[in-house]
C-alpha atoms as a PDB file:
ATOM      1  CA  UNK A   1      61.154  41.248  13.704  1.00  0.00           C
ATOM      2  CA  UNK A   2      64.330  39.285  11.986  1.00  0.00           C
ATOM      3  CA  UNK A   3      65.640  40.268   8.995  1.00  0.00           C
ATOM      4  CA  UNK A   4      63.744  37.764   6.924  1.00  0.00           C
ATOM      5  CA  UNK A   5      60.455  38.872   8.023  1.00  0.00           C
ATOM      6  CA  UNK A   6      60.856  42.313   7.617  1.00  0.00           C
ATOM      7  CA  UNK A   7      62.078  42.031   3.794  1.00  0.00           C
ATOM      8  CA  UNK A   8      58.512  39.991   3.444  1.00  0.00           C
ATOM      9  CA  UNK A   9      56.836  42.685   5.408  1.00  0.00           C
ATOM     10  CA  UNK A  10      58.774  45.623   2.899  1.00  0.00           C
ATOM     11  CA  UNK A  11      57.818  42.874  -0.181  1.00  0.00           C
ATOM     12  CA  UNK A  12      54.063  42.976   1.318  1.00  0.00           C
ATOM     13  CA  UNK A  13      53.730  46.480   1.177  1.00  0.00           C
ATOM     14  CA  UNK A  14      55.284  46.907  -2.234  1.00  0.00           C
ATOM     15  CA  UNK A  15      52.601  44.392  -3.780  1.00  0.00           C
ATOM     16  CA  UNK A  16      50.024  46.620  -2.471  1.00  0.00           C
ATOM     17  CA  UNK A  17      51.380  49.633  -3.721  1.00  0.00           C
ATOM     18  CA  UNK A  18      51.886  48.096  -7.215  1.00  0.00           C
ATOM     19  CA  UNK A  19      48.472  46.465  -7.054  1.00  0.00           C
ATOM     20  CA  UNK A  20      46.964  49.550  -6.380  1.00  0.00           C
ATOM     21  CA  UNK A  21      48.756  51.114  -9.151  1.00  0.00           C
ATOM     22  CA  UNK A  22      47.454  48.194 -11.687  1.00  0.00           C
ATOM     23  CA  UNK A  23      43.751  48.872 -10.418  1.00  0.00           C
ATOM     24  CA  UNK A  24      43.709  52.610 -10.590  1.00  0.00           C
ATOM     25  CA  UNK A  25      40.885  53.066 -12.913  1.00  0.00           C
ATOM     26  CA  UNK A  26      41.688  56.068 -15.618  1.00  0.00           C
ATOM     27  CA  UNK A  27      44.598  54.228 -16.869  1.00  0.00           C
ATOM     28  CA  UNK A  28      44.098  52.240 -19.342  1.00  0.00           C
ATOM     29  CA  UNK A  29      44.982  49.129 -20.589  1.00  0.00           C
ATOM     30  CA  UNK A  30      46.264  49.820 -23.401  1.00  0.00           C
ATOM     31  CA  UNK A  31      48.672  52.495 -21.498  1.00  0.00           C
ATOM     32  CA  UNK A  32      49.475  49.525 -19.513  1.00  0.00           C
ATOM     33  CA  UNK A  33      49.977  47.898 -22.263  1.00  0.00           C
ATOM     34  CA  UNK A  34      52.548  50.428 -23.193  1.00  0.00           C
ATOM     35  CA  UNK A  35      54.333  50.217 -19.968  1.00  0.00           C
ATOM     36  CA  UNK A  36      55.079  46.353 -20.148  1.00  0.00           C
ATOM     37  CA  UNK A  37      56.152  46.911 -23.937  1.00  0.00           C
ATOM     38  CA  UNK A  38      59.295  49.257 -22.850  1.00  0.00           C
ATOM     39  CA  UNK A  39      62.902  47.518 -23.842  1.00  0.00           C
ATOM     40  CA  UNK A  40      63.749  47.142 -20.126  1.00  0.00           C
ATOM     41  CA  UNK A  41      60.722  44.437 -19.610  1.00  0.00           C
ATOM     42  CA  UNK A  42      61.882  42.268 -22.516  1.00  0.00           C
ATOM     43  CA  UNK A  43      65.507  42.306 -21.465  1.00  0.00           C
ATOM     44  CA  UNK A  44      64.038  41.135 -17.878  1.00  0.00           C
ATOM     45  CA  UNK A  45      61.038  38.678 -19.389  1.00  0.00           C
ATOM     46  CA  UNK A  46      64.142  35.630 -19.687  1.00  0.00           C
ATOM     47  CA  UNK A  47      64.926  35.785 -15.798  1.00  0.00           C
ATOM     48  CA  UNK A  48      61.180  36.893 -14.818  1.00  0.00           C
ATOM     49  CA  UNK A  49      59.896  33.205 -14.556  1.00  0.00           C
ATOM     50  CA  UNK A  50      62.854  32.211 -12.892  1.00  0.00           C
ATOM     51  CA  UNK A  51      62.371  35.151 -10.378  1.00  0.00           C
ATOM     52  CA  UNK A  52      58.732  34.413 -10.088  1.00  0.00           C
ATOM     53  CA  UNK A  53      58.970  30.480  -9.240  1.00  0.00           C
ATOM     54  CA  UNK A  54      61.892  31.344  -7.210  1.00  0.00           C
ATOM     55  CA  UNK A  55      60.142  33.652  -4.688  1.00  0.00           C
ATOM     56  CA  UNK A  56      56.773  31.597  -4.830  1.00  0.00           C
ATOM     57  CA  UNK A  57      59.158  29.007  -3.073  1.00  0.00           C
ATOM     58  CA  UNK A  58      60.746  31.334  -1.406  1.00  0.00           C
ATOM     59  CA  UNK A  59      57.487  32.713   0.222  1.00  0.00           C
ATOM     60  CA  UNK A  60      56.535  28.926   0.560  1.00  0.00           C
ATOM     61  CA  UNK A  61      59.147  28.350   2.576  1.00  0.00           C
ATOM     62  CA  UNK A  62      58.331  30.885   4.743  1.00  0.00           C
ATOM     63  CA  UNK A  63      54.728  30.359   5.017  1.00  0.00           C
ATOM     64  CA  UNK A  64      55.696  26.723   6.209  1.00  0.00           C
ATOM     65  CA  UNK A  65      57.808  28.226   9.026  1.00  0.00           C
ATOM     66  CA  UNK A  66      55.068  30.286   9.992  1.00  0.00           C
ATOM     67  CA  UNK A  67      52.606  27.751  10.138  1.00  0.00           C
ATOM     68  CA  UNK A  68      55.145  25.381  12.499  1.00  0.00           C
ATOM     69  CA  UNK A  69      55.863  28.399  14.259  1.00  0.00           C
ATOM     70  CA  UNK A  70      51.872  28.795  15.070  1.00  0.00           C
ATOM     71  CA  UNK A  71      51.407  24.720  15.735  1.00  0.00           C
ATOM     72  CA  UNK A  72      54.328  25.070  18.059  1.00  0.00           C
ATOM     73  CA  UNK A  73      53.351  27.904  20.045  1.00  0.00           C
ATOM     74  CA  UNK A  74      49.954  27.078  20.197  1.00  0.00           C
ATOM     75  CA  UNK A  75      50.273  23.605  21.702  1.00  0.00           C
ATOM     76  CA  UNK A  76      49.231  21.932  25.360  1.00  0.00           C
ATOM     77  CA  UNK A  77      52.910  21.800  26.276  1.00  0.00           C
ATOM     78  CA  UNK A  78      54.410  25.789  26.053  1.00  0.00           C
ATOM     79  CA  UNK A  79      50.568  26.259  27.534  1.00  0.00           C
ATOM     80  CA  UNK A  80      50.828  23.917  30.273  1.00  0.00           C
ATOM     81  CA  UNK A  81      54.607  25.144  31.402  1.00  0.00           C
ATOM     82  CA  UNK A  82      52.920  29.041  30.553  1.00  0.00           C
ATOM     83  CA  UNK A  83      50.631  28.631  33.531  1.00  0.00           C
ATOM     84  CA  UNK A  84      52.960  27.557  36.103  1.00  0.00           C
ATOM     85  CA  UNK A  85      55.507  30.625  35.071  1.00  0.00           C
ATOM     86  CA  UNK A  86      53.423  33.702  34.360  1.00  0.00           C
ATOM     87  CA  UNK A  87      56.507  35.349  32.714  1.00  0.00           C
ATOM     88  CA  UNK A  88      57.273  32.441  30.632  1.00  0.00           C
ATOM     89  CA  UNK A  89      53.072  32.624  30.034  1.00  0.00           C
ATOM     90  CA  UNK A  90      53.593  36.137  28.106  1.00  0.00           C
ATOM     91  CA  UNK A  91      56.407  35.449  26.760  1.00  0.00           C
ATOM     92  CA  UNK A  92      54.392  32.033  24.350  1.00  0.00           C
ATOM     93  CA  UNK A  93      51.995  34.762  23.859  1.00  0.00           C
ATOM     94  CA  UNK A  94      54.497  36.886  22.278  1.00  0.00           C
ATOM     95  CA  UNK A  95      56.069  34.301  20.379  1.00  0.00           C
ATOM     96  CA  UNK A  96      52.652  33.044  18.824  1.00  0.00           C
ATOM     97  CA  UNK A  97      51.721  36.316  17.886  1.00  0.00           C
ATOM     98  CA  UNK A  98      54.931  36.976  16.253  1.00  0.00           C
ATOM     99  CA  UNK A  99      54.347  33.540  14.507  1.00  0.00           C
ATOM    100  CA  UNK A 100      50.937  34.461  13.532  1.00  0.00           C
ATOM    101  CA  UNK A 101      51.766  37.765  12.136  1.00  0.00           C
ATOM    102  CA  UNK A 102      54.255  36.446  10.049  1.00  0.00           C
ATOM    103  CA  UNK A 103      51.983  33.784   9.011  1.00  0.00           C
ATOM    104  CA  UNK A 104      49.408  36.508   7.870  1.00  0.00           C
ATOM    105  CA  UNK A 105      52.203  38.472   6.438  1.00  0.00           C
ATOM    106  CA  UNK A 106      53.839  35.572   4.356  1.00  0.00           C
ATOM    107  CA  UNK A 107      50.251  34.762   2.774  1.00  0.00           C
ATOM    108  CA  UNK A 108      49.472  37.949   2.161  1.00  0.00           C
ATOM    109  CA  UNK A 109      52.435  38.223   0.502  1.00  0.00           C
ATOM    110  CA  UNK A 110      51.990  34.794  -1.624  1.00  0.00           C
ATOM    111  CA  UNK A 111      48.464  35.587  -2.653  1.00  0.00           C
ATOM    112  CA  UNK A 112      49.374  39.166  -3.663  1.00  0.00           C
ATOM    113  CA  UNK A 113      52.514  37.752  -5.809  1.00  0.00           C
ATOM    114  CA  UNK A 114      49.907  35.593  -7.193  1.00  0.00           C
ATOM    115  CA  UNK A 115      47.606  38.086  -8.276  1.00  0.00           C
ATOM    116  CA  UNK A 116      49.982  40.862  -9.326  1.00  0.00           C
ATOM    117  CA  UNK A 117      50.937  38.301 -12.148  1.00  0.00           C
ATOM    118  CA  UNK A 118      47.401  37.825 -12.900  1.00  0.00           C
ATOM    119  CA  UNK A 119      46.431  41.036 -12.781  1.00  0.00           C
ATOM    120  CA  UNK A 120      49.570  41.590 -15.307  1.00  0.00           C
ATOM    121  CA  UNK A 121      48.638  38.733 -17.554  1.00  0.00           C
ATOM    122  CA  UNK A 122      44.732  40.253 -17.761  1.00  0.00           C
ATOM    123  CA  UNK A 123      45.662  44.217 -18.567  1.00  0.00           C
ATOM    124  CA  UNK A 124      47.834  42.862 -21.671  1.00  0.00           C
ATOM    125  CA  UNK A 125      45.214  40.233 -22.660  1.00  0.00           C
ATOM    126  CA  UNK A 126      42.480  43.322 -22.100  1.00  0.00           C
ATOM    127  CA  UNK A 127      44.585  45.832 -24.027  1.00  0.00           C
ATOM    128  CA  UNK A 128      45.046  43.061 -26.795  1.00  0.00           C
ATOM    129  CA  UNK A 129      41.406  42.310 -26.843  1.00  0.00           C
ATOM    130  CA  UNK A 130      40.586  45.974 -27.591  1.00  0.00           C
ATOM    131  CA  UNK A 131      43.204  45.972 -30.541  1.00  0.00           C
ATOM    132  CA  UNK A 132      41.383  43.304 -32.101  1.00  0.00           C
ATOM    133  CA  UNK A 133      37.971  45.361 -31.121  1.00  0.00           C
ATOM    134  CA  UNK A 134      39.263  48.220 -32.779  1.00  0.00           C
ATOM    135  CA  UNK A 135      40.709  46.495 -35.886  1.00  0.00           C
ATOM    136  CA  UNK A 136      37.099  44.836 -35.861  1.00  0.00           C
ATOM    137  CA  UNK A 137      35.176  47.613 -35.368  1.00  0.00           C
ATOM    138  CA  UNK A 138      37.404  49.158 -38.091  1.00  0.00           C
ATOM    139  CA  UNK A 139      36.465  46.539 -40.403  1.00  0.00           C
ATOM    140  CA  UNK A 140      33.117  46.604 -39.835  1.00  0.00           C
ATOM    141  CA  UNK A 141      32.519  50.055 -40.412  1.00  0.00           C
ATOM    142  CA  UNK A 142      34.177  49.773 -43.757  1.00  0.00           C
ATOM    143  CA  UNK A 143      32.146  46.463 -44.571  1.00  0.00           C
ATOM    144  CA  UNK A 144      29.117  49.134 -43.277  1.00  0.00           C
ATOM    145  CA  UNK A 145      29.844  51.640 -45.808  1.00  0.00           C
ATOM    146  CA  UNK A 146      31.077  49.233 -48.275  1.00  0.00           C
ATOM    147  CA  UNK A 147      27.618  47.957 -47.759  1.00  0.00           C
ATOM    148  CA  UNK A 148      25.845  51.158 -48.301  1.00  0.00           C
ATOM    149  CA  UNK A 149      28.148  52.060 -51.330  1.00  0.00           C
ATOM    150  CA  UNK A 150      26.636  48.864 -52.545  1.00  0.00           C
ATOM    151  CA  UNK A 151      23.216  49.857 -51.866  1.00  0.00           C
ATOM    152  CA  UNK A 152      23.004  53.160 -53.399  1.00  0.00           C
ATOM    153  CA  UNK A 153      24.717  52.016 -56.327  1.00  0.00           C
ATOM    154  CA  UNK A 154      22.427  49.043 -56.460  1.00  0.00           C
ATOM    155  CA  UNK A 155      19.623  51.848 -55.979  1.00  0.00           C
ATOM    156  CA  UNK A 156      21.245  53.614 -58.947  1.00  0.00           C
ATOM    157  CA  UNK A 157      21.477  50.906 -61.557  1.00  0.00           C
ATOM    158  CA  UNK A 158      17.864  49.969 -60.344  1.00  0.00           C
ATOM    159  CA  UNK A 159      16.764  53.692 -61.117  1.00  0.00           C
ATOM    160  CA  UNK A 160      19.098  53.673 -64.582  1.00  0.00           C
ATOM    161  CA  UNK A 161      17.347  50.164 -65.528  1.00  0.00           C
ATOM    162  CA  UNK A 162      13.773  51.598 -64.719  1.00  0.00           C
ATOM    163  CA  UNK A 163      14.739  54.966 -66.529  1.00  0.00           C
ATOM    164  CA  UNK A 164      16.214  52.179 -69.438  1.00  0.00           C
ATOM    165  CA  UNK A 165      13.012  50.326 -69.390  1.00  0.00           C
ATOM    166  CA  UNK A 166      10.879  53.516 -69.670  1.00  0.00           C
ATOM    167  CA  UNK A 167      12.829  54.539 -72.569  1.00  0.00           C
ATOM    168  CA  UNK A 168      12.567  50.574 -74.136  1.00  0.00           C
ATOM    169  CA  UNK A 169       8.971  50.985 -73.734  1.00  0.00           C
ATOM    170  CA  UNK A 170       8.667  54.257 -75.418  1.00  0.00           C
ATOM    171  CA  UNK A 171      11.048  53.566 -77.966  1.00  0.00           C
ATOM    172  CA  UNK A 172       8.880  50.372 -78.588  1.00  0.00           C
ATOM    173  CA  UNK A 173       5.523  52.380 -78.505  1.00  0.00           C
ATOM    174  CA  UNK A 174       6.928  54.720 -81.007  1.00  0.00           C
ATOM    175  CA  UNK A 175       8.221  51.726 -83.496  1.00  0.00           C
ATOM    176  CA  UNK A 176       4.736  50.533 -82.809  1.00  0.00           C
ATOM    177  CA  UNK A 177       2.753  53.895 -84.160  1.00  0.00           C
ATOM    178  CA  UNK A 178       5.906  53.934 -86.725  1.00  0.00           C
ATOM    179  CA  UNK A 179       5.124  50.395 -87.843  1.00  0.00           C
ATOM    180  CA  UNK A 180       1.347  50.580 -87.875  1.00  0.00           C
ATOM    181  CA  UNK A 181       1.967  54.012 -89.693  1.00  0.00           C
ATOM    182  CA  UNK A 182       4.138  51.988 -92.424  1.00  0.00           C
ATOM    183  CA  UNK A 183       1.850  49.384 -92.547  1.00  0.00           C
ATOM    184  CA  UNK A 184      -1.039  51.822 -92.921  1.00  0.00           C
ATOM    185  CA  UNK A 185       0.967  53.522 -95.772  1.00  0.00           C
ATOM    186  CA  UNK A 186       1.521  50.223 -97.988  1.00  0.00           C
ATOM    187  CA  UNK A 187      -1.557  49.368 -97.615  1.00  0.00           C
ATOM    188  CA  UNK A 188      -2.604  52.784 -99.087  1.00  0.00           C
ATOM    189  CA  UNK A 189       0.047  51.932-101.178  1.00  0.00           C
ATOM    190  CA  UNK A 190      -0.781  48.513-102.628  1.00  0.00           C
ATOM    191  CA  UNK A 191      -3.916  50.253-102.947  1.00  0.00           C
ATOM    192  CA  UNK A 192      -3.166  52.392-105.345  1.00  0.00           C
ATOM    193  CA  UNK A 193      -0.964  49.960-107.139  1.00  0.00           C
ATOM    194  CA  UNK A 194      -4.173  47.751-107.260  1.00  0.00           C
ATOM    195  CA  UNK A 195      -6.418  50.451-108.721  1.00  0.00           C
ATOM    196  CA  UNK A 196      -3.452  51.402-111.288  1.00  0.00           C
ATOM    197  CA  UNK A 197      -3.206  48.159-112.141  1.00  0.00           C
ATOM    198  CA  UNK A 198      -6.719  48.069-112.708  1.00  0.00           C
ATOM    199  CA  UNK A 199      -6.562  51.524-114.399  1.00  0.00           C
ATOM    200  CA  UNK A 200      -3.796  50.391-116.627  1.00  0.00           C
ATOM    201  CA  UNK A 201      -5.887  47.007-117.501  1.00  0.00           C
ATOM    202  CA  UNK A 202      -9.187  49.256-118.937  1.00  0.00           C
ATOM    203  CA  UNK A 203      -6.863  51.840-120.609  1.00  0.00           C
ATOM    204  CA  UNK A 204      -5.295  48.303-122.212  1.00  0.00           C
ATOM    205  CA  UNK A 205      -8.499  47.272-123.086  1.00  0.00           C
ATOM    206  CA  UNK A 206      -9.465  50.775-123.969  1.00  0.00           C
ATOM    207  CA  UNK A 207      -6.737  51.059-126.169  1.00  0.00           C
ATOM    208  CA  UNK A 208      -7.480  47.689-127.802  1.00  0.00           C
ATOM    209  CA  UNK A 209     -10.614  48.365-128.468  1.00  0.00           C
ATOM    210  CA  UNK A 210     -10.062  51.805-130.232  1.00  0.00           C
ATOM    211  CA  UNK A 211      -6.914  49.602-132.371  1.00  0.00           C
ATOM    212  CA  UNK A 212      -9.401  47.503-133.125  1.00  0.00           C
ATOM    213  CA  UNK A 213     -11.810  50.142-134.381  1.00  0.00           C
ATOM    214  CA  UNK A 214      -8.881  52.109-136.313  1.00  0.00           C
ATOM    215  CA  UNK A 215      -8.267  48.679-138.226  1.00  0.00           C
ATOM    216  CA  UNK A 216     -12.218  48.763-138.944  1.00  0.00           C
ATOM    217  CA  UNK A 217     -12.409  52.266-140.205  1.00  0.00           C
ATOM    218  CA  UNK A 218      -9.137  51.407-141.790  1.00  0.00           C
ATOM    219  CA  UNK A 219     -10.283  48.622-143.641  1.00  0.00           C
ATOM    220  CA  UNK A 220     -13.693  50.589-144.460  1.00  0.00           C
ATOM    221  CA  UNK A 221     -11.313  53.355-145.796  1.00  0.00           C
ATOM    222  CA  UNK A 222      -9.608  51.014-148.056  1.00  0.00           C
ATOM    223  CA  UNK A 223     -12.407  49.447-149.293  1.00  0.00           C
ATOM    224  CA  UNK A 224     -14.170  52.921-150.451  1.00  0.00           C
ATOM    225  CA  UNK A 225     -11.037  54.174-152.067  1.00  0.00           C
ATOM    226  CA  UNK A 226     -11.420  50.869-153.866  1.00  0.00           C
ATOM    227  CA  UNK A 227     -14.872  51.320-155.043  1.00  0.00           C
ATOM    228  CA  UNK A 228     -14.290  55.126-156.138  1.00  0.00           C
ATOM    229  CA  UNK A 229     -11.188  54.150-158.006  1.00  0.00           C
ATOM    230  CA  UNK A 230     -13.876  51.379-159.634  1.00  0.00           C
ATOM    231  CA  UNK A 231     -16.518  54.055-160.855  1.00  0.00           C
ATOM    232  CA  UNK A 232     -14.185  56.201-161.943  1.00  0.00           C
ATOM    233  CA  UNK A 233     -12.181  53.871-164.500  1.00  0.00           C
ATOM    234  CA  UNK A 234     -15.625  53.247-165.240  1.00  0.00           C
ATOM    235  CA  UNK A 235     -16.559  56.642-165.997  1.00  0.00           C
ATOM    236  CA  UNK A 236     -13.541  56.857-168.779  1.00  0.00           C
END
């Protein structure tokens, strides 16, 4: 193996190892998340396109050599010329299955750089996505006991209202008895100014009457003195 295909072949294996290392299961993506956050990646992210593009055409490259490899190898002619020398017949053999392997190898190797950047791009947008779940789920259980603050004091000014309305009502039915109690006292009242009145009115008439009477005896008084004064200037 040249030196070309065995740095793809090293490259191969190291994209396994590192995709295995994404996909082990009790890390988690926020740890991950972590991880890509260190001061080393964001010194790298300005060259990591560049390094990314550049070995996706790099491993292009390759693949395409590969595949002409395999096209060449696998043709009539070396076939035709392989079964007249039986030597030179292994020896095609050899070279397409060198050419096929690195064929294999280089895709592999493409489809694995490929996905290790997906698999990258997924853990962050995962970890993100669980931020926002927990800043959600945050905010929802303080809208939920917001919400039940707001219910039991809802259920309290409900209770104070009723207990408001009970007192209102008795407070009224009281007034009530105190007002039909009043009214029920004037009455007596006016009543008794009524039959004073009318008291007052037969005393006045009482008392005119016996004025009346006094001026009669008065007058009968008078008039006797006058007729004993008579008889006795008469008598002398």
């Amino acid at each position: 193996m040249t030196l070309q295909w065995t740095a793809v072949a090293f490259f191969l294996y190291a994209e396994i190892v590192v995709n295995l290392i994404l996909c082990i299961p009790f890390i988690s993506a926020q740890r991950w998340r972590l991880v890509f956050s260190w001061r080393i990646w964001s010194w790298l992210s300005p060259y990591w396109n560049k390094c990314f593009f550049a070995m996706i055409m790099a491993l292009v490259v390759l693949f395409i050599d590969a595949l002409r490899e395999v096209q060449k190898y696998s043709g009539p002619e070396p076939m035709q010329d392989a079964k007249v020398n039986p030597n030179l017949y292994d020896h095609v053999h050899m070279k397409l299955f060198r050419a096929q392997r690195n064929l294999y190898i280089c895709g592999f190797s493409l489809f694995l750089w490929l996905i290790m950047r997906r698999v990258v791009t997924l853990l962050n947008q995962v970890a993100v996505t669980l931020d926002n779940n927990a800043g959600l789920q945050a905010q929802m259980d303080g809208a939920f006991k917001t919400t039940k603050q707001h219910k039991e004091d809802n259920q309290m000014l409900k209770q104070a209202l009723l207990e408001v309305e009970k007192s209102m009502s008795t407070a009224k039915e009281h007034q009530r008895q105190e007002a039909d109690k009043l009214t029920a006292q004037l009455k007596a009242a006016e009543d008794a100014v009524k039959q004073a009145n009318a008291d007052n009115e037969a005393m006045r008439r009482q008392a005119k009457g016996l004025a009346q009477e006094y001026d009669r005896l008065l007058r009968e008084h008078n008039q006797l003195q006058n007729l004993q004064s008579h008889e006795d200037k008469k008598d002398q």
